[in-house]
PDB file of N, CA and C in Angstrom:
ATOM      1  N   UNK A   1      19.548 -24.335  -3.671  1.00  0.00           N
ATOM      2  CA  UNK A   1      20.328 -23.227  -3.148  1.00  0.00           C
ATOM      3  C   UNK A   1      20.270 -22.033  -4.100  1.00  0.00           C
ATOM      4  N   UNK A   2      20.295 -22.103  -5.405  1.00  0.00           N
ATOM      5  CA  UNK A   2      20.687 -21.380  -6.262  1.00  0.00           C
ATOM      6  C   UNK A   2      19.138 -20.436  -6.319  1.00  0.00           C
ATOM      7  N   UNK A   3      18.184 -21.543  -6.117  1.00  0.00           N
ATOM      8  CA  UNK A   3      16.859 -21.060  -6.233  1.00  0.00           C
ATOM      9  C   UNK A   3      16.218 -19.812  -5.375  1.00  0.00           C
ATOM     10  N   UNK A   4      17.026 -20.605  -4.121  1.00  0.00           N
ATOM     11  CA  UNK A   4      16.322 -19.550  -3.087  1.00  0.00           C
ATOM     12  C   UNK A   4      17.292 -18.096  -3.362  1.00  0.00           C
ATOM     13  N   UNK A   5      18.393 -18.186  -3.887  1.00  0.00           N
ATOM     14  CA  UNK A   5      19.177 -16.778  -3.366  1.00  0.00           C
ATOM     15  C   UNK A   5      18.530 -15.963  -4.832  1.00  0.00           C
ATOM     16  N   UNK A   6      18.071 -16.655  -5.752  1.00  0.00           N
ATOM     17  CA  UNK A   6      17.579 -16.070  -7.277  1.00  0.00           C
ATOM     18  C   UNK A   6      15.845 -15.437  -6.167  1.00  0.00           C
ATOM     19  N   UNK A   7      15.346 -16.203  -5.775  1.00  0.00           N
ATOM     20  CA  UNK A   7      14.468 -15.820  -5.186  1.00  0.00           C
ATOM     21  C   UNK A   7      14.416 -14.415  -4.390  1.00  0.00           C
ATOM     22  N   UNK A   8      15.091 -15.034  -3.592  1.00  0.00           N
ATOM     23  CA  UNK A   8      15.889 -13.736  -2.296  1.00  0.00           C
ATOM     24  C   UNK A   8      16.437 -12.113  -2.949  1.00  0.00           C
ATOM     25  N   UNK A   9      16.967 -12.029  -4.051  1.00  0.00           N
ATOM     26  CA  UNK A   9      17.163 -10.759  -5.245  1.00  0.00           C
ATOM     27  C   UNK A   9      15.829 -10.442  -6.127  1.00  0.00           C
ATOM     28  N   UNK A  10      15.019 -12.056  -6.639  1.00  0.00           N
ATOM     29  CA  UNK A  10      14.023 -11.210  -6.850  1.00  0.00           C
ATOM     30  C   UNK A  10      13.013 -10.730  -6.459  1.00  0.00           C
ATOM     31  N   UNK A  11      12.542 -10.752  -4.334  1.00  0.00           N
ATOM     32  CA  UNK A  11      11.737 -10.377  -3.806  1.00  0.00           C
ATOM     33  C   UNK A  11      12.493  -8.497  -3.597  1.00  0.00           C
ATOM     34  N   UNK A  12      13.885  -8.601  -3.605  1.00  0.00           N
ATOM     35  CA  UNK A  12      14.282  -7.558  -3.197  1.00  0.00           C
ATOM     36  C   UNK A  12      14.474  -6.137  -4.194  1.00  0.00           C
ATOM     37  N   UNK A  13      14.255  -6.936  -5.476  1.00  0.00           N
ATOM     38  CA  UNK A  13      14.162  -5.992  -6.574  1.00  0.00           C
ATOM     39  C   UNK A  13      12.580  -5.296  -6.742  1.00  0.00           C
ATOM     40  N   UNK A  14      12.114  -6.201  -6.323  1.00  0.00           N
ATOM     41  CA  UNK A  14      10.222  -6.311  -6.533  1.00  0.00           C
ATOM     42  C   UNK A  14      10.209  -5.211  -4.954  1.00  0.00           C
ATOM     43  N   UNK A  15      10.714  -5.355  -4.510  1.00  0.00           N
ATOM     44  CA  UNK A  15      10.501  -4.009  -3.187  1.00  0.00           C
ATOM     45  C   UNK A  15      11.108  -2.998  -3.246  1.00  0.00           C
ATOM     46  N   UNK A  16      12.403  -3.230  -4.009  1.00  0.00           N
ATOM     47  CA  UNK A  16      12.994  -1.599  -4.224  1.00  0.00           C
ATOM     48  C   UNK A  16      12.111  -1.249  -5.089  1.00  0.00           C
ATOM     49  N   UNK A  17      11.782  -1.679  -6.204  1.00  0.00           N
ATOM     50  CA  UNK A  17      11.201  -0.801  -7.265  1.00  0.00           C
ATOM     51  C   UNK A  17       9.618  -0.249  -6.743  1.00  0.00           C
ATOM     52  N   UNK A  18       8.765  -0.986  -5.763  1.00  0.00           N
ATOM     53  CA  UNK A  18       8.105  -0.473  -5.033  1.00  0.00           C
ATOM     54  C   UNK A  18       7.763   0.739  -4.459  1.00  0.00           C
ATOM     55  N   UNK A  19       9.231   0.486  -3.566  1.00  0.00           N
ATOM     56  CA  UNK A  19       9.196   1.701  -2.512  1.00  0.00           C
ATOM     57  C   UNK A  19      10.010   3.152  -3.617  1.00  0.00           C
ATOM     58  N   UNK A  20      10.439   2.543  -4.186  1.00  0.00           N
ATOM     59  CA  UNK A  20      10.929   3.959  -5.209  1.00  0.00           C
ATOM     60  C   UNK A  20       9.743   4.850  -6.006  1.00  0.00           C
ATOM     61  N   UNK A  21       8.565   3.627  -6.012  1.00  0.00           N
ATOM     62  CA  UNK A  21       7.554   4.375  -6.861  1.00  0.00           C
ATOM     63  C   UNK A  21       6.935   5.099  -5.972  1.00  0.00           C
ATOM     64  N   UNK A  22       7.213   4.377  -4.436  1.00  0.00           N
ATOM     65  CA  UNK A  22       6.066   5.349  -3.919  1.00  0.00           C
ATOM     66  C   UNK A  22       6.726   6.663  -3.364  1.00  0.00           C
ATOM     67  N   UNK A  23       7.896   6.509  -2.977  1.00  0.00           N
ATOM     68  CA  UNK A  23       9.126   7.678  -2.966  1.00  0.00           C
ATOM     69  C   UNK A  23       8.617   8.988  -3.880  1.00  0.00           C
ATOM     70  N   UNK A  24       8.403   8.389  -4.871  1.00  0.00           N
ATOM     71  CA  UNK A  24       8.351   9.308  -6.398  1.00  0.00           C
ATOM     72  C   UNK A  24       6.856   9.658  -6.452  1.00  0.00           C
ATOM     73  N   UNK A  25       5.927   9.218  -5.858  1.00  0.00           N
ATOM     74  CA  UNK A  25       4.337   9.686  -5.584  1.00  0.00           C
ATOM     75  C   UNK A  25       4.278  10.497  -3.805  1.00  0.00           C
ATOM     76  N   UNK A  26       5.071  10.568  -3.109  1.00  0.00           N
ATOM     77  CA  UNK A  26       5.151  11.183  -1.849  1.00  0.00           C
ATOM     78  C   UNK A  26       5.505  12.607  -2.811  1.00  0.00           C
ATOM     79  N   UNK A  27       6.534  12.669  -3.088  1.00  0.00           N
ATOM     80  CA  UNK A  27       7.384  13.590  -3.539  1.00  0.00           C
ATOM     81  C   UNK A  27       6.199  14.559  -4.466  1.00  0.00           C
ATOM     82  N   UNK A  28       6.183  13.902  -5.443  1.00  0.00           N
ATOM     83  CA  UNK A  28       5.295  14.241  -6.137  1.00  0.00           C
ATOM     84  C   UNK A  28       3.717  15.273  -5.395  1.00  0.00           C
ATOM     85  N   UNK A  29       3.208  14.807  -4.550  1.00  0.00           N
ATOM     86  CA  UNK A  29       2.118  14.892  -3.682  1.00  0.00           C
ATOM     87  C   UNK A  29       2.647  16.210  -2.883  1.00  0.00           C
ATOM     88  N   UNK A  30       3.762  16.053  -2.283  1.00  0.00           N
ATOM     89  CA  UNK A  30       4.372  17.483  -1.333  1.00  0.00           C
ATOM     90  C   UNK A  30       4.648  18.457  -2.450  1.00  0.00           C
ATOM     91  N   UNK A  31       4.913  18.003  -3.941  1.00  0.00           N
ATOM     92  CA  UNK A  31       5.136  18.944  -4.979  1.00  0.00           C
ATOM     93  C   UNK A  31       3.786  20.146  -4.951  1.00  0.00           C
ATOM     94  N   UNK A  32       2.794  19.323  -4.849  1.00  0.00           N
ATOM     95  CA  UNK A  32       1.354  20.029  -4.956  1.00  0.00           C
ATOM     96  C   UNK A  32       0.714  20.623  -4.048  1.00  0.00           C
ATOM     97  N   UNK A  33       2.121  21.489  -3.065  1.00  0.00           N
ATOM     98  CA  UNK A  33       1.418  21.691  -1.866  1.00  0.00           C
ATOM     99  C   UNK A  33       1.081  21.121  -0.709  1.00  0.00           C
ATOM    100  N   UNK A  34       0.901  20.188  -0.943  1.00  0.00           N
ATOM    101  CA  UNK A  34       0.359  19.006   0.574  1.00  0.00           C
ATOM    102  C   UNK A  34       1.252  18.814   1.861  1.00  0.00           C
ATOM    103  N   UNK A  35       1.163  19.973   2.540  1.00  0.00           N
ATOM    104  CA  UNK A  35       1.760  20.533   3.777  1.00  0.00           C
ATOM    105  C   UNK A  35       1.955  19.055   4.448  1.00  0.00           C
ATOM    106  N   UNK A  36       1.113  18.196   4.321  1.00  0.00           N
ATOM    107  CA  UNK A  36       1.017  17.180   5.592  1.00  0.00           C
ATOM    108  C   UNK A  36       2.052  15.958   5.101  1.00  0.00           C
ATOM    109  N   UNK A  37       1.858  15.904   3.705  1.00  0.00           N
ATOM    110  CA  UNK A  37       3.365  14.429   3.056  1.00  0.00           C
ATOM    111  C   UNK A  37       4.506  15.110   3.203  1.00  0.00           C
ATOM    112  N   UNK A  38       4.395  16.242   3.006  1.00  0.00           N
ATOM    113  CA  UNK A  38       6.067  17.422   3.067  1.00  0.00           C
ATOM    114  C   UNK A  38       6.484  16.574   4.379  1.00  0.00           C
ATOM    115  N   UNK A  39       5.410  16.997   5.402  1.00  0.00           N
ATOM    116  CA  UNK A  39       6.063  16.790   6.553  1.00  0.00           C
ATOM    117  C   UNK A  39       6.202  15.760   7.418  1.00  0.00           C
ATOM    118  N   UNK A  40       5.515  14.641   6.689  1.00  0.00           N
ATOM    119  CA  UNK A  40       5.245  13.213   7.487  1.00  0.00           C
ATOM    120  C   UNK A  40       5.822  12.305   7.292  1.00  0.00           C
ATOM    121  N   UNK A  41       6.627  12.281   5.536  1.00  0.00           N
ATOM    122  CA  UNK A  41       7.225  10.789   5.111  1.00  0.00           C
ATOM    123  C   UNK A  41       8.696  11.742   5.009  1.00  0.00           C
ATOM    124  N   UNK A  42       9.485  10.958   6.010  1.00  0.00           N
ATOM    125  CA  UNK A  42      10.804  11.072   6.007  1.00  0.00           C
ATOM    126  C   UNK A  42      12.163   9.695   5.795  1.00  0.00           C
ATOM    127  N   UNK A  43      11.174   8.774   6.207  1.00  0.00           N
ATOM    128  CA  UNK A  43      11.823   6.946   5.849  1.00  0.00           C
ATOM    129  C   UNK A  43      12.349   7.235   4.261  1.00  0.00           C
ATOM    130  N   UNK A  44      13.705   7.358   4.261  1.00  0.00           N
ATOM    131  CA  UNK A  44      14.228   6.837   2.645  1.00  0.00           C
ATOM    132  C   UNK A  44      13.505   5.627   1.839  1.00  0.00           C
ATOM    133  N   UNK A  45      13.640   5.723   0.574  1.00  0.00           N
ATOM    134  CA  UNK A  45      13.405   4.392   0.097  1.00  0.00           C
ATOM    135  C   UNK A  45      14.392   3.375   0.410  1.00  0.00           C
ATOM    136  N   UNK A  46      16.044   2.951   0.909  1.00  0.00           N
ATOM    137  CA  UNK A  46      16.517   2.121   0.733  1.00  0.00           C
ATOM    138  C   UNK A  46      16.271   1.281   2.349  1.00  0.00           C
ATOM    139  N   UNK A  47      15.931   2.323   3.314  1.00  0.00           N
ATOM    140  CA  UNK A  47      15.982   1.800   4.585  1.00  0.00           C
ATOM    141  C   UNK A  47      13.947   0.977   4.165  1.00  0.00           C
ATOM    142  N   UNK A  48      13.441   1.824   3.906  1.00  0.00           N
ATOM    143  CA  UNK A  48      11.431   1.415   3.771  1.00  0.00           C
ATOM    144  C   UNK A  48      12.152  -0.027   3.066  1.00  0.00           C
ATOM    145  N   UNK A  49      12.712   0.209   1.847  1.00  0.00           N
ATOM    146  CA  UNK A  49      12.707  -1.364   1.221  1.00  0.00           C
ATOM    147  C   UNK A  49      13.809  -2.376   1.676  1.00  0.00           C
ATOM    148  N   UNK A  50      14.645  -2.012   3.014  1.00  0.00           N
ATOM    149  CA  UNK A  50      15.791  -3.086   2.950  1.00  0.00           C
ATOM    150  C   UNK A  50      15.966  -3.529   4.490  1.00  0.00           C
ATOM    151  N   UNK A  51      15.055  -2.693   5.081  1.00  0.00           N
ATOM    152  CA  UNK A  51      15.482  -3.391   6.450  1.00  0.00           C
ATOM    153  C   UNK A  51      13.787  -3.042   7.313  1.00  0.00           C
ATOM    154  N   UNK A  52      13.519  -3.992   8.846  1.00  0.00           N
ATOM    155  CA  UNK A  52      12.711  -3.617   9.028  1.00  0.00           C
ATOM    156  C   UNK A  52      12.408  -2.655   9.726  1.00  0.00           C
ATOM    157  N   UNK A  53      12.713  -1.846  10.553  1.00  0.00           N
ATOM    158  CA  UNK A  53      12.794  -0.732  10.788  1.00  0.00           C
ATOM    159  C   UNK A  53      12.670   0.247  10.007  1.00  0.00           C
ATOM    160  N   UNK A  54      12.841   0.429   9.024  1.00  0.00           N
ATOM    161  CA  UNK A  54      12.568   1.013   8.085  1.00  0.00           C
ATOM    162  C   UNK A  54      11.143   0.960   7.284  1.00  0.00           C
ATOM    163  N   UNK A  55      11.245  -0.296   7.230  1.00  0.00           N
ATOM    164  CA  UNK A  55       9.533  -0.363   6.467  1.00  0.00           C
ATOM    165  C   UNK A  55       8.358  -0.191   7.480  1.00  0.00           C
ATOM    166  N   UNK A  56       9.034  -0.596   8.819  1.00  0.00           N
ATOM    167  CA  UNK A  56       7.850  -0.121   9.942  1.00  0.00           C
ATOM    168  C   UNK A  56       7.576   1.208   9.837  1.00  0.00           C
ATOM    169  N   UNK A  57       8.835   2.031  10.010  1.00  0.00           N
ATOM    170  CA  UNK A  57       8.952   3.451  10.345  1.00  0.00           C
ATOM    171  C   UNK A  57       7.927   3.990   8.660  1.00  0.00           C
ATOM    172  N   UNK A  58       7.674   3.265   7.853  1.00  0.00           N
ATOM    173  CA  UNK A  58       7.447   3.826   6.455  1.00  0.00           C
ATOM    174  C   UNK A  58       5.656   3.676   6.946  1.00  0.00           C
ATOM    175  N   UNK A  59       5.506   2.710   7.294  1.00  0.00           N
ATOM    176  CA  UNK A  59       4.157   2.223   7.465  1.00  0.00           C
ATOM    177  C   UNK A  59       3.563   3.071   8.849  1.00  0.00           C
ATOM    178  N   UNK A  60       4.038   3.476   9.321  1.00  0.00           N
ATOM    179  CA  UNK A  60       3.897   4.614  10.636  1.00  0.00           C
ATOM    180  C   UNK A  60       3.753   5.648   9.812  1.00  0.00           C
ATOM    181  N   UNK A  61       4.571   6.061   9.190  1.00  0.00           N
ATOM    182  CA  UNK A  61       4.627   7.441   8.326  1.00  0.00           C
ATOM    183  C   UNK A  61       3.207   7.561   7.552  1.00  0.00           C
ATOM    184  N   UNK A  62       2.746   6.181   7.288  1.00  0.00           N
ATOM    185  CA  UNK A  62       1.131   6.344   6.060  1.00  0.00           C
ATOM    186  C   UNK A  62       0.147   7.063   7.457  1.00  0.00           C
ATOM    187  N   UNK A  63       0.316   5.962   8.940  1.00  0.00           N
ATOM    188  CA  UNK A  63      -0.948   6.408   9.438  1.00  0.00           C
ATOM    189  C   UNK A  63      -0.881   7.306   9.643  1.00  0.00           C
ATOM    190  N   UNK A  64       0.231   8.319  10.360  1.00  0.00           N
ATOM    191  CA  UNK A  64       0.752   9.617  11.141  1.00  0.00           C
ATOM    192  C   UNK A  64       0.038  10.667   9.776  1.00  0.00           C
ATOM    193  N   UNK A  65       0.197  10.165   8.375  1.00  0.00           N
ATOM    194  CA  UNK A  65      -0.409  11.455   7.262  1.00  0.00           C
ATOM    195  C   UNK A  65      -1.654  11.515   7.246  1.00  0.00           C
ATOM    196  N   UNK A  66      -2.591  10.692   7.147  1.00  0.00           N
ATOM    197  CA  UNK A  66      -3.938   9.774   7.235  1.00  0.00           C
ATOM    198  C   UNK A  66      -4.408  10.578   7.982  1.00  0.00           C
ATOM    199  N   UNK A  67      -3.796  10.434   9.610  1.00  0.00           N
ATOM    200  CA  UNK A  67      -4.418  10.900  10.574  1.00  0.00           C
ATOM    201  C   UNK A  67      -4.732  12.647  10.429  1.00  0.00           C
ATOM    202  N   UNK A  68      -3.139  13.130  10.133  1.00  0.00           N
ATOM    203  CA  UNK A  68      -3.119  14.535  10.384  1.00  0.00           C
ATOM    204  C   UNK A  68      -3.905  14.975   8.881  1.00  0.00           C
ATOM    205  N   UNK A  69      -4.320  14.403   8.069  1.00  0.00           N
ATOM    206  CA  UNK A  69      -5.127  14.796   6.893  1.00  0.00           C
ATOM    207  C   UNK A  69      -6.718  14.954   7.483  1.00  0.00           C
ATOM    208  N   UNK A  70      -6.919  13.659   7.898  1.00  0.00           N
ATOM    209  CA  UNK A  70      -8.140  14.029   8.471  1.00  0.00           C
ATOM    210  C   UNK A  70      -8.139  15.040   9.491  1.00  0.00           C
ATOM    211  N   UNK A  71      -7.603  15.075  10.407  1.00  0.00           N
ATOM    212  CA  UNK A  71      -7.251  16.132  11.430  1.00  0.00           C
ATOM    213  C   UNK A  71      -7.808  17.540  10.676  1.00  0.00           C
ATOM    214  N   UNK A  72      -7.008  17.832   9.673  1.00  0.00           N
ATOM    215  CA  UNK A  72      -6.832  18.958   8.920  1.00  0.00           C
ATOM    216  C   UNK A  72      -7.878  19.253   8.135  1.00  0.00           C
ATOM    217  N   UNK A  73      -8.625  18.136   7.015  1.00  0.00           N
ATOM    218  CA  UNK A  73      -9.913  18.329   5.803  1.00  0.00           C
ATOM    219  C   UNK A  73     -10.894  18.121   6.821  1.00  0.00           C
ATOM    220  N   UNK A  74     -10.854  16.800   8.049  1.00  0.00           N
ATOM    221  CA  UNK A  74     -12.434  16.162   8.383  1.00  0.00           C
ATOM    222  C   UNK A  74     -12.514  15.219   7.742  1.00  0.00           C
ATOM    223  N   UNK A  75     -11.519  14.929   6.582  1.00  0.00           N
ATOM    224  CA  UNK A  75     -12.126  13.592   5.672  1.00  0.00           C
ATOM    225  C   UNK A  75     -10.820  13.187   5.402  1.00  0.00           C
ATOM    226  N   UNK A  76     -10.997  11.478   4.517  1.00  0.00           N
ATOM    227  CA  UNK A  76      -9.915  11.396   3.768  1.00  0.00           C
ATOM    228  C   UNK A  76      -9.623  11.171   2.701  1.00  0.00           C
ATOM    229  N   UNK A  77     -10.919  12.467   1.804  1.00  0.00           N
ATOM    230  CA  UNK A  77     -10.512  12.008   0.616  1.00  0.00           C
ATOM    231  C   UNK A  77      -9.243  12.543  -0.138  1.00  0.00           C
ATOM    232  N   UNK A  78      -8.833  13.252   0.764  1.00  0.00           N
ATOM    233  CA  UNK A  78      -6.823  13.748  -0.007  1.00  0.00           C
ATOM    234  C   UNK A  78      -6.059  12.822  -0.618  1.00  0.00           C
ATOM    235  N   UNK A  79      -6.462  11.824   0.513  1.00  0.00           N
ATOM    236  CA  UNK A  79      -5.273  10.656   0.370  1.00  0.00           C
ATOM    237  C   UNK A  79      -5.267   9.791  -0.212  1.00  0.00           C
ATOM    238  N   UNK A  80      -6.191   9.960  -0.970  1.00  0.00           N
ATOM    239  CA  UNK A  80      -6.843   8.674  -2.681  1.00  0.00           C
ATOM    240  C   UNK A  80      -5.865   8.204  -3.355  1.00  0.00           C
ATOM    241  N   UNK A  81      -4.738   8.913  -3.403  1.00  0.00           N
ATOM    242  CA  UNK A  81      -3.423   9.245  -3.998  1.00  0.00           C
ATOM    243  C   UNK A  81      -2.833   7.762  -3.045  1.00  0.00           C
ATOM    244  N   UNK A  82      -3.061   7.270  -2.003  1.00  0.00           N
ATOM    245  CA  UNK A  82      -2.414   6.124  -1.679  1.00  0.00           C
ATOM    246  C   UNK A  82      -2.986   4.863  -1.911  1.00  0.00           C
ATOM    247  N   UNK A  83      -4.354   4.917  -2.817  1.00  0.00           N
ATOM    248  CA  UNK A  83      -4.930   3.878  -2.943  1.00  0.00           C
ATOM    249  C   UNK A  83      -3.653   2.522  -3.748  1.00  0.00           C
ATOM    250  N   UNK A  84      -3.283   3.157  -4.612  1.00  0.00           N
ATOM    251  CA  UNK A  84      -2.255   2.068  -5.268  1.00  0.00           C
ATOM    252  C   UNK A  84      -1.168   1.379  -4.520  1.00  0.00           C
ATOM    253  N   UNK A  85      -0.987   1.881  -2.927  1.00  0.00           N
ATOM    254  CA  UNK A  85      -0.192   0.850  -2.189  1.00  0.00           C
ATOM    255  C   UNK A  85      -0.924   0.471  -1.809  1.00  0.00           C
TER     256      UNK A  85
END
């Protein structure tokens, strides 16, 4: 019992700190101009890391930038910047 709920906090720490990094590389990325993350990732980090709706809506948010990047360059090499998720 004790195992699984030690478990259960430490899958959930291992995903907040996740989605905070990538929070902090979106951010970062719209810092530099990038009209298309400004306007595509709106999923908080606590909803992306704590519920599923949230992490869907986060994972919608990658293709919806992807797409409108290519849309926009023709390519995708902008988005190199997401290789680390």
């Amino acid at each position: 019992m004790f195992e699984r709920l030690r478990s259960a906090v430490t899958d959930t720490v291992i995903e907040l700190t996740g989605q905070r990094e990538f929070t902090r590389d979106i951010k970062a990325q719209a810092a530099t101009g990038d009209r298309e993350a400004a306007a595509t990732f709106r999923t908080g980090t606590l909803a992306a890391a704590l519920t599923g709706r949230g992490r869907d809506a986060r994972g919608q948010e990658v293709v919806d930038y992807v797409q409108q990047v290519i849309d926009t360059d023709g390519d995708a090499t902008r988005v190199g910047w997401l290789h680390r998720r």
